[in-house]
N, C-alpha and C. Protein backbone atom coordinates (compact mmCIF):
# COMPACT_ATOMS: atom_id res chain seq x y z
N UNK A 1 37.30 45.06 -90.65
CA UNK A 1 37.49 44.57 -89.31
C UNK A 1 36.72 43.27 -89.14
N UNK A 2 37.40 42.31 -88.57
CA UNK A 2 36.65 41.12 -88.24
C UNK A 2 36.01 40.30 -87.45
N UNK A 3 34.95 40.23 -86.71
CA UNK A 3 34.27 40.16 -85.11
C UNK A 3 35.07 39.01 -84.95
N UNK A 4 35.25 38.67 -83.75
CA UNK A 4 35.79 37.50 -83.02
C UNK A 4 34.87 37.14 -81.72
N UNK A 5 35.06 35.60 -81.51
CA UNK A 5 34.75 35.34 -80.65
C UNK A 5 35.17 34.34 -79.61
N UNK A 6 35.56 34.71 -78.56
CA UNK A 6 36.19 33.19 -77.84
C UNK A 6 35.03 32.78 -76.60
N UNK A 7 35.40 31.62 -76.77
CA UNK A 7 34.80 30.54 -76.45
C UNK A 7 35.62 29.95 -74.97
N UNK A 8 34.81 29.68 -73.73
CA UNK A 8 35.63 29.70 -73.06
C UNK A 8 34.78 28.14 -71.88
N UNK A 9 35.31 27.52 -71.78
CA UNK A 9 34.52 26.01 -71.15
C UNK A 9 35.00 25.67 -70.09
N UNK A 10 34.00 25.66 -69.12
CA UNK A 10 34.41 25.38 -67.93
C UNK A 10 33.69 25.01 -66.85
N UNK A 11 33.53 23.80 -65.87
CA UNK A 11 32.29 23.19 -65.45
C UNK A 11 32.03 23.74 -64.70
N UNK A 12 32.55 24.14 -63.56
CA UNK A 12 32.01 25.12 -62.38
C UNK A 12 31.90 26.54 -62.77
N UNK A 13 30.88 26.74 -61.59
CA UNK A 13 30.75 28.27 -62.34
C UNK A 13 31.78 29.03 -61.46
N UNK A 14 32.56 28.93 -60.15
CA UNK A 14 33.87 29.06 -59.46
C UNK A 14 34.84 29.45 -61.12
N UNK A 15 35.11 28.01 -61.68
CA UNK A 15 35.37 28.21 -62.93
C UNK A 15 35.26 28.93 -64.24
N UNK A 16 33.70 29.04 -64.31
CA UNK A 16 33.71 30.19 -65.33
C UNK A 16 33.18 31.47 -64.99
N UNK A 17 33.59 31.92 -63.56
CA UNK A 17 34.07 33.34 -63.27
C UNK A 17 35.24 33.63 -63.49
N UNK A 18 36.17 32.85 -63.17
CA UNK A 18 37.46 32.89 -63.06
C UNK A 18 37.67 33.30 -65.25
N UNK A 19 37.57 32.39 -65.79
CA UNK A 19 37.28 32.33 -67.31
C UNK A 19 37.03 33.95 -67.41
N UNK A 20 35.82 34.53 -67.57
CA UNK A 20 35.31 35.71 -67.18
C UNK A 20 36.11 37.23 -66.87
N UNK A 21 36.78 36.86 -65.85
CA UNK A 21 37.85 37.80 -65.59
C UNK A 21 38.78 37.81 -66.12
N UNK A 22 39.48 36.62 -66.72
CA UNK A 22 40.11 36.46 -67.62
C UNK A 22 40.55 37.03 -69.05
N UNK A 23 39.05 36.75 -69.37
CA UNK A 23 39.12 37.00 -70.57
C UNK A 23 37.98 38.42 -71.11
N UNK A 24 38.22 39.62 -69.92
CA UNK A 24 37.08 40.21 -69.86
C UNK A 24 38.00 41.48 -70.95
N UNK A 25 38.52 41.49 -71.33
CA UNK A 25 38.40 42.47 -72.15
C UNK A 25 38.65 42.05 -73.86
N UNK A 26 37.84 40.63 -74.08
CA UNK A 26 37.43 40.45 -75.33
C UNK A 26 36.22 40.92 -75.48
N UNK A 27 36.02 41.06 -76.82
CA UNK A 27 34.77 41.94 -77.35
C UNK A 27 33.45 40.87 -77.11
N UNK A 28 33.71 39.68 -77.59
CA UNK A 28 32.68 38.73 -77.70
C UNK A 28 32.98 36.99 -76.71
N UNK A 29 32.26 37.36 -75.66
CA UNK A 29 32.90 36.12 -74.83
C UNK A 29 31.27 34.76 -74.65
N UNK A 30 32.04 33.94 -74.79
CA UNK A 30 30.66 32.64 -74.61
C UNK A 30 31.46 32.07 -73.68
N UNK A 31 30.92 31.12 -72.60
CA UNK A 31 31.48 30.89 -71.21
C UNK A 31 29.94 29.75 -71.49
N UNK A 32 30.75 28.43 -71.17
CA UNK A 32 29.65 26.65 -71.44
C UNK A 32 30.11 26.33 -70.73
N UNK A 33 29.30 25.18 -69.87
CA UNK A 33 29.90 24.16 -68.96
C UNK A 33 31.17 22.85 -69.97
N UNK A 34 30.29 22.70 -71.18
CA UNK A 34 30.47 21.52 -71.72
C UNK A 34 31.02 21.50 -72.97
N UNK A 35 32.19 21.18 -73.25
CA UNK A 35 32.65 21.16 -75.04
C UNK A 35 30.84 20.59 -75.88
N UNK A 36 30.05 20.00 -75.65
CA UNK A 36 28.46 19.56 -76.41
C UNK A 36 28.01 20.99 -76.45
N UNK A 37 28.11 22.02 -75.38
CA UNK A 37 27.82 23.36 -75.48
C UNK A 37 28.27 24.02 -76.27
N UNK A 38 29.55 24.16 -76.46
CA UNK A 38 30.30 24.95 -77.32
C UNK A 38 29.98 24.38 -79.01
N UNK A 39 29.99 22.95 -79.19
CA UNK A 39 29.42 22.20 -80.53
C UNK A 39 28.37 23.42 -80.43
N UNK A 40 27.56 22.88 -79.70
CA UNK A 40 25.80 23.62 -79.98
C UNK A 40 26.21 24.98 -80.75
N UNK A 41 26.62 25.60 -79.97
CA UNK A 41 26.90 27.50 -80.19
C UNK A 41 27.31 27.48 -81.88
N UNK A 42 28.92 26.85 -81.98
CA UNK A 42 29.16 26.49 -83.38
C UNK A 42 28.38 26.06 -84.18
N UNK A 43 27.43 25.37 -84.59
CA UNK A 43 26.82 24.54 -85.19
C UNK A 43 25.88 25.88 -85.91
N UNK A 44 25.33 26.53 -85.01
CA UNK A 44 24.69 27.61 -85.29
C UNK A 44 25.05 28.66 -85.98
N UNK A 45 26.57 29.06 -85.88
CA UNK A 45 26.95 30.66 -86.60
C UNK A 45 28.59 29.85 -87.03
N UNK A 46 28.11 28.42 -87.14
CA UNK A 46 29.45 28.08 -88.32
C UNK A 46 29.49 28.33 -89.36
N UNK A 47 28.31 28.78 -90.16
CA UNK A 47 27.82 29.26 -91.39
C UNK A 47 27.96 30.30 -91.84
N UNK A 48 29.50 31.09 -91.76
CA UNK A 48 29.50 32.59 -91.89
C UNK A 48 29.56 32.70 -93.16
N UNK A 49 30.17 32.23 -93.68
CA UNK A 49 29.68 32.67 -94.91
C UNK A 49 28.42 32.88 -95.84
N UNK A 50 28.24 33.43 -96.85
CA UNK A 50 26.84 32.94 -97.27
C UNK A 50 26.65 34.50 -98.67
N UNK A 51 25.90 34.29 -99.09
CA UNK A 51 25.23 35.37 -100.15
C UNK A 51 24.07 35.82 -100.05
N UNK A 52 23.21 37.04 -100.60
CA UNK A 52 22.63 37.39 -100.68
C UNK A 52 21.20 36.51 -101.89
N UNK A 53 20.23 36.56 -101.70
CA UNK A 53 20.08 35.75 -102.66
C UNK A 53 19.97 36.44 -103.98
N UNK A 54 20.00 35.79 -105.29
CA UNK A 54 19.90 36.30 -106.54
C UNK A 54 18.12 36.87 -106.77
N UNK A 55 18.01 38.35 -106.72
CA UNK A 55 16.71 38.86 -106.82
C UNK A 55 16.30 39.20 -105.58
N UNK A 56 17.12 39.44 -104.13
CA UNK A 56 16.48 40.15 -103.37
C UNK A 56 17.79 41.41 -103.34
N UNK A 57 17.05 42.76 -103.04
CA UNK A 57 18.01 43.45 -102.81
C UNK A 57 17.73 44.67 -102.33
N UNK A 58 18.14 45.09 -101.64
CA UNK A 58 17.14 47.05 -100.86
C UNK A 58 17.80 47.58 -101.45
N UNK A 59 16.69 48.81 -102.06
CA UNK A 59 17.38 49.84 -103.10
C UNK A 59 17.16 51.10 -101.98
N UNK A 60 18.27 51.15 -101.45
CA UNK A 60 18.42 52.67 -100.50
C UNK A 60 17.71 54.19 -101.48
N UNK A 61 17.74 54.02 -102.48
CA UNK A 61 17.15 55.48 -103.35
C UNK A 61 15.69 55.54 -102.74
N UNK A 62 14.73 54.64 -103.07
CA UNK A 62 13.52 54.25 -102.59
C UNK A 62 12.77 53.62 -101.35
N UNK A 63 14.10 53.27 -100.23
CA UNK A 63 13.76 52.58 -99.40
C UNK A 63 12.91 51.51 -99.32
N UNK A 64 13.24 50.64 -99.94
CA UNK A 64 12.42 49.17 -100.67
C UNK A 64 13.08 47.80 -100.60
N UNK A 65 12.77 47.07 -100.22
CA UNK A 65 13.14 45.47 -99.95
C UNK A 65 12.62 45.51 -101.32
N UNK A 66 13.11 44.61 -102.42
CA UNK A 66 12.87 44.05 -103.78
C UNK A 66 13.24 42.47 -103.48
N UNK A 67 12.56 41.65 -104.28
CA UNK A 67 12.11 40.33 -104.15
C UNK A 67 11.75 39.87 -106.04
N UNK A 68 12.90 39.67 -106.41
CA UNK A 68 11.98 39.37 -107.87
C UNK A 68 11.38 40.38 -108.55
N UNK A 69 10.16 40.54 -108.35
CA UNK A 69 9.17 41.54 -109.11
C UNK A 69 8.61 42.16 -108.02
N UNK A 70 8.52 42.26 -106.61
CA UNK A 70 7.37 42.32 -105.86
C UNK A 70 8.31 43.37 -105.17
N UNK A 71 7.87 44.40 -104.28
CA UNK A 71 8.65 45.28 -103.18
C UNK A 71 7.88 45.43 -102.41
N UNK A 72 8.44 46.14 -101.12
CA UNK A 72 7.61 46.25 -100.22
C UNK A 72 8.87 47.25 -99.58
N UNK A 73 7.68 48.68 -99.00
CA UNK A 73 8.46 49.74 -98.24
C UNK A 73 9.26 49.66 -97.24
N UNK A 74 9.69 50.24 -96.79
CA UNK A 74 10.79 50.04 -95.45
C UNK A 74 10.90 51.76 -94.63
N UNK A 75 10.67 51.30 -93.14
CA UNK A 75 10.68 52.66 -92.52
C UNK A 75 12.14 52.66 -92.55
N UNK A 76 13.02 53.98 -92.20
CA UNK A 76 14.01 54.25 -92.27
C UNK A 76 15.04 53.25 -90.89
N UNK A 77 14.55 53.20 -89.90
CA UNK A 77 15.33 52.11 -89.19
C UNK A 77 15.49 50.19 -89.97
N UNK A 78 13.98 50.00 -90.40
CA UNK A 78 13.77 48.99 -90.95
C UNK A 78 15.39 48.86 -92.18
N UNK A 79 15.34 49.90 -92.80
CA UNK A 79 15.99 49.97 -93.84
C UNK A 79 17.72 50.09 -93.45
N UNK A 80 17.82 50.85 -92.60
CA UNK A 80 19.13 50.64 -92.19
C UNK A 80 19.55 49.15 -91.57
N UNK A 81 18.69 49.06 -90.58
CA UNK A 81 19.31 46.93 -89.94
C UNK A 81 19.79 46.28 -91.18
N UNK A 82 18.47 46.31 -92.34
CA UNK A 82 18.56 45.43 -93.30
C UNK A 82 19.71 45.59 -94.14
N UNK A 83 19.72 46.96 -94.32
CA UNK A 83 21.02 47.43 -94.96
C UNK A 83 22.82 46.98 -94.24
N UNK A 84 22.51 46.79 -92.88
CA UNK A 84 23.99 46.09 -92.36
C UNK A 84 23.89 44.73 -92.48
N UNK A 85 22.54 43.58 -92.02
CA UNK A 85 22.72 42.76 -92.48
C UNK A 85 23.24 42.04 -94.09
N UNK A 86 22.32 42.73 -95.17
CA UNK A 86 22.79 41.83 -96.24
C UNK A 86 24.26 42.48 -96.79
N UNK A 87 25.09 43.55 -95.38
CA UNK A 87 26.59 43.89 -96.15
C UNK A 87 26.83 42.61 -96.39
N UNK A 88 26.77 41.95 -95.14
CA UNK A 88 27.92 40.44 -94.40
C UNK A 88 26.76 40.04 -94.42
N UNK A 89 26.34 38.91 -95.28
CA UNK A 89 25.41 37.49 -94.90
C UNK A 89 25.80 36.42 -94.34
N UNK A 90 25.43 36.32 -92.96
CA UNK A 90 26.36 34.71 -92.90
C UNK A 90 27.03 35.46 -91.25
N UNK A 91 27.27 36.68 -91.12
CA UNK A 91 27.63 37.17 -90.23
C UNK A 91 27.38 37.66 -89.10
N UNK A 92 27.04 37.38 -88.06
CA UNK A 92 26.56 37.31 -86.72
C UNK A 92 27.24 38.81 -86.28
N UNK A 93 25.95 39.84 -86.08
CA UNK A 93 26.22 41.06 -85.82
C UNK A 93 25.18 41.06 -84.61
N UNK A 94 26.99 41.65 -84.00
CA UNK A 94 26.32 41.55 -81.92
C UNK A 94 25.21 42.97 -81.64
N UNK A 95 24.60 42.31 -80.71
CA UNK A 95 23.15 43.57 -80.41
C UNK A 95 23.65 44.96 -80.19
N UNK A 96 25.07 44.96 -79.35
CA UNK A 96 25.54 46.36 -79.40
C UNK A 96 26.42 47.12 -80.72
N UNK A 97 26.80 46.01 -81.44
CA UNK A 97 27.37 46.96 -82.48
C UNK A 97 26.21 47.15 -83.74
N UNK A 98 24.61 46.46 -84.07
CA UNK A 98 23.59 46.79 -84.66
C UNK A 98 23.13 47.69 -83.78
N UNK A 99 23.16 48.43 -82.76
CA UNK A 99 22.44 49.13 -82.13
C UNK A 99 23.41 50.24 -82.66
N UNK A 100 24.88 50.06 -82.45
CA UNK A 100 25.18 51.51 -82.77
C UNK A 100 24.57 52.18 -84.28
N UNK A 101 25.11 50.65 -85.03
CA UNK A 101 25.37 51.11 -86.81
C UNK A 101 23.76 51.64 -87.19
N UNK A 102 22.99 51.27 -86.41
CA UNK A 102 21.63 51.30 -86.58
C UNK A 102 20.87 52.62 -85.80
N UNK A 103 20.80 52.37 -84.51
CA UNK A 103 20.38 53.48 -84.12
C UNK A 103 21.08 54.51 -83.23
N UNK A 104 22.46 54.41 -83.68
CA UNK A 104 23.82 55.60 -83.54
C UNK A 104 23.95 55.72 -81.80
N UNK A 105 23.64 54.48 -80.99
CA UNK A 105 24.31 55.06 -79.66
C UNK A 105 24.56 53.34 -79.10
N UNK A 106 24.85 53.46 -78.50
CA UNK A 106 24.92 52.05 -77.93
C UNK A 106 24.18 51.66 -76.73
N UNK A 107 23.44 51.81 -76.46
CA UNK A 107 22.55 51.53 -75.58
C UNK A 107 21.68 50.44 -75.76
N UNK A 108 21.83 49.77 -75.53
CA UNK A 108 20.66 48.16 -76.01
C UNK A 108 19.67 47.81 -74.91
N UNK A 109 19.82 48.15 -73.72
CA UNK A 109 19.09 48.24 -72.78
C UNK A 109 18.72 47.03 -72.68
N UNK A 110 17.38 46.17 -72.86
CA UNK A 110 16.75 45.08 -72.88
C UNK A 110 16.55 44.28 -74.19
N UNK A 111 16.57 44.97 -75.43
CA UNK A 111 16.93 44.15 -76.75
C UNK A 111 15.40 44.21 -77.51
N UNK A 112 14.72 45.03 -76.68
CA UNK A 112 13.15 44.74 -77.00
C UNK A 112 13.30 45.43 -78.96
N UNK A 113 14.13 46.75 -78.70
CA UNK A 113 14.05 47.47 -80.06
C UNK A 113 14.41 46.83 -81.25
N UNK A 114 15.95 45.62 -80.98
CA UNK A 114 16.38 45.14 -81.96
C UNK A 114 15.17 44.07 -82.26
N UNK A 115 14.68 43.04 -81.22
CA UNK A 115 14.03 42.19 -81.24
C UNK A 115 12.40 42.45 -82.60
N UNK A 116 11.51 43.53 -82.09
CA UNK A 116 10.70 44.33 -82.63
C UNK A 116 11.40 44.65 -84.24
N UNK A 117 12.25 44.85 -84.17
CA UNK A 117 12.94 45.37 -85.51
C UNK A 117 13.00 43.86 -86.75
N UNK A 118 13.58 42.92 -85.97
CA UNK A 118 13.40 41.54 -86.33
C UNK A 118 12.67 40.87 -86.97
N UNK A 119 11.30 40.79 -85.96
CA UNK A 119 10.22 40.63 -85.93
C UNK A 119 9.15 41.23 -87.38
N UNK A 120 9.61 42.64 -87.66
CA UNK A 120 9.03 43.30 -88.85
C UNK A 120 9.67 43.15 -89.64
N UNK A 121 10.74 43.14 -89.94
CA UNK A 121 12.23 43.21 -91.10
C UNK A 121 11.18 41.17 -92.01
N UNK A 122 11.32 40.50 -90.59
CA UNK A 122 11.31 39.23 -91.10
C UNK A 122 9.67 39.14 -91.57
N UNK A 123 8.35 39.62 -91.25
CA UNK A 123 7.30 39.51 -91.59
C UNK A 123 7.37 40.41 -93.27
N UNK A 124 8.07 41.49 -93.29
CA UNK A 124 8.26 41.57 -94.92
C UNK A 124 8.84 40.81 -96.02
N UNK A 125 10.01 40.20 -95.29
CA UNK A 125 10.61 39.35 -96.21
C UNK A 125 9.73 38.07 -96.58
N UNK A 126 9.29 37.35 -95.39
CA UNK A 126 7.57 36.57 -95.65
C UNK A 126 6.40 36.80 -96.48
N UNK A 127 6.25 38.12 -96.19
CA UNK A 127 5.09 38.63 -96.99
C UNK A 127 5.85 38.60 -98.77
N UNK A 128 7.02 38.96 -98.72
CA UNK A 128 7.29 39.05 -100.37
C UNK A 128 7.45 37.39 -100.94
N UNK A 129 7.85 36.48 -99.78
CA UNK A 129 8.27 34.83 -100.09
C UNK A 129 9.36 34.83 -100.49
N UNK A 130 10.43 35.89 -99.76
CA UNK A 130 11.88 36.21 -100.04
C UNK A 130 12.60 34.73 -99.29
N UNK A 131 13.56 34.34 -100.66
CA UNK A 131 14.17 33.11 -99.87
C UNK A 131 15.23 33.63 -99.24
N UNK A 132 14.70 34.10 -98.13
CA UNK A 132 16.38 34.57 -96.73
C UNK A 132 15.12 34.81 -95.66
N UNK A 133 16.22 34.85 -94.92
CA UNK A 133 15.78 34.95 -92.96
C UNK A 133 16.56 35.60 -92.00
N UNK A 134 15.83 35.65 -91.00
CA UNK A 134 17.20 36.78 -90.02
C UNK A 134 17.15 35.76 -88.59
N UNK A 135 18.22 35.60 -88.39
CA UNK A 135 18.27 34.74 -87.72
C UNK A 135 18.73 35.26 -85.85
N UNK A 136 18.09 35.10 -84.58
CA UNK A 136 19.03 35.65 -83.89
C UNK A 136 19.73 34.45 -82.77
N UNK A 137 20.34 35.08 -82.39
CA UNK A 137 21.29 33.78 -82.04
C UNK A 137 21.64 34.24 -80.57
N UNK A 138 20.54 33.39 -79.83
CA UNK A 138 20.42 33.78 -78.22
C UNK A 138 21.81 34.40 -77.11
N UNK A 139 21.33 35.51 -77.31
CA UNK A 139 23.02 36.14 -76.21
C UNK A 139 23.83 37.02 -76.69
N UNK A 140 23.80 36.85 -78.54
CA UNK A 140 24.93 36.70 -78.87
C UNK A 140 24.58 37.86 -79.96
N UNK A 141 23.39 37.78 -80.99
CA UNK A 141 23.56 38.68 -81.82
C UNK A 141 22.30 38.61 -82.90
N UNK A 142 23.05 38.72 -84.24
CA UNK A 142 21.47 38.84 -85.13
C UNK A 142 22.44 38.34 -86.25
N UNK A 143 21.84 37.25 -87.58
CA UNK A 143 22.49 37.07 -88.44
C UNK A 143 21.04 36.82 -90.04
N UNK A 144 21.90 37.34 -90.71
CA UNK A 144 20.96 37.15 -92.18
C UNK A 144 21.55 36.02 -93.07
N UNK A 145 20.65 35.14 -93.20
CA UNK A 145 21.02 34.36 -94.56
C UNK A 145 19.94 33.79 -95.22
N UNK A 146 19.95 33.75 -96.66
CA UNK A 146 19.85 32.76 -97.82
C UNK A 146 19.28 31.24 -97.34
């Protein structure tokens, strides 16, 4: 299955309510005053593609981020995020569908859990000097790359 997202521009906000209702039963909606807005957004998660890098890899048997020679443990949530990110590298996974695949309900409430999750996922990959990052992408979602 393939996330989508439309993009919807419009200067008044009269205007991008109207947009809004419109287009309210897409999964993933962005609503800009300005085509420079919409650049911005693109510019950011135009990069879907991407790989994993050569020598990092979580071994689900052990629950372990691997880095070369070096590992480092992973609590069982830690290990699942990481585990949906490096499926799709490059792929901008929205807060409610990592909330389900991750912690099985959809409830995202304020984002503090994914955020926190982030936050640690990315201080291990630092601590090993893993060349990748998790990237989140204001509004919109969470993405891993190389």
């Amino acid at each position: 299955m393939t996330d989508s997202v439309v993009i919807g521009i419009a200067s008044s906000a009269d205007g991008r309510r109207r947009l809004a209702q419109m287009l309210g039963d897409s999964e993933t909606i962005l609503i800009v005053s300005t085509p420079d807005q919409a650049r911005q957004f693109l510019d950011v998660v135009a990069p879907l593609g991407g790989e994993v890098p050569e020598g990092l890899r979580v071994d689900s048997d052990r629950r372990v981020l691997c880095w070369l020679d070096q590992e480092v443990a992973l609590t069982p949530l830690e290990h699942d995020f990481l585990r949906c990110l490096v499926t799709a590298p490059g792929r901008v996974w929205t807060y409610e569908k990592l909330h389900l695949a991750v912690w099985g309900n959809d409830h995202v409430g304020r984002g503090s859990d994914i955020h926190s999750m982030v936050r640690r996922v990315r201080a291990k990959l630092a601590r090993l000097g893993a060349a990748a990052t998790i990237h989140a992408i204001r509004g919109v979602g969470i993405r891993f790359t190389a």
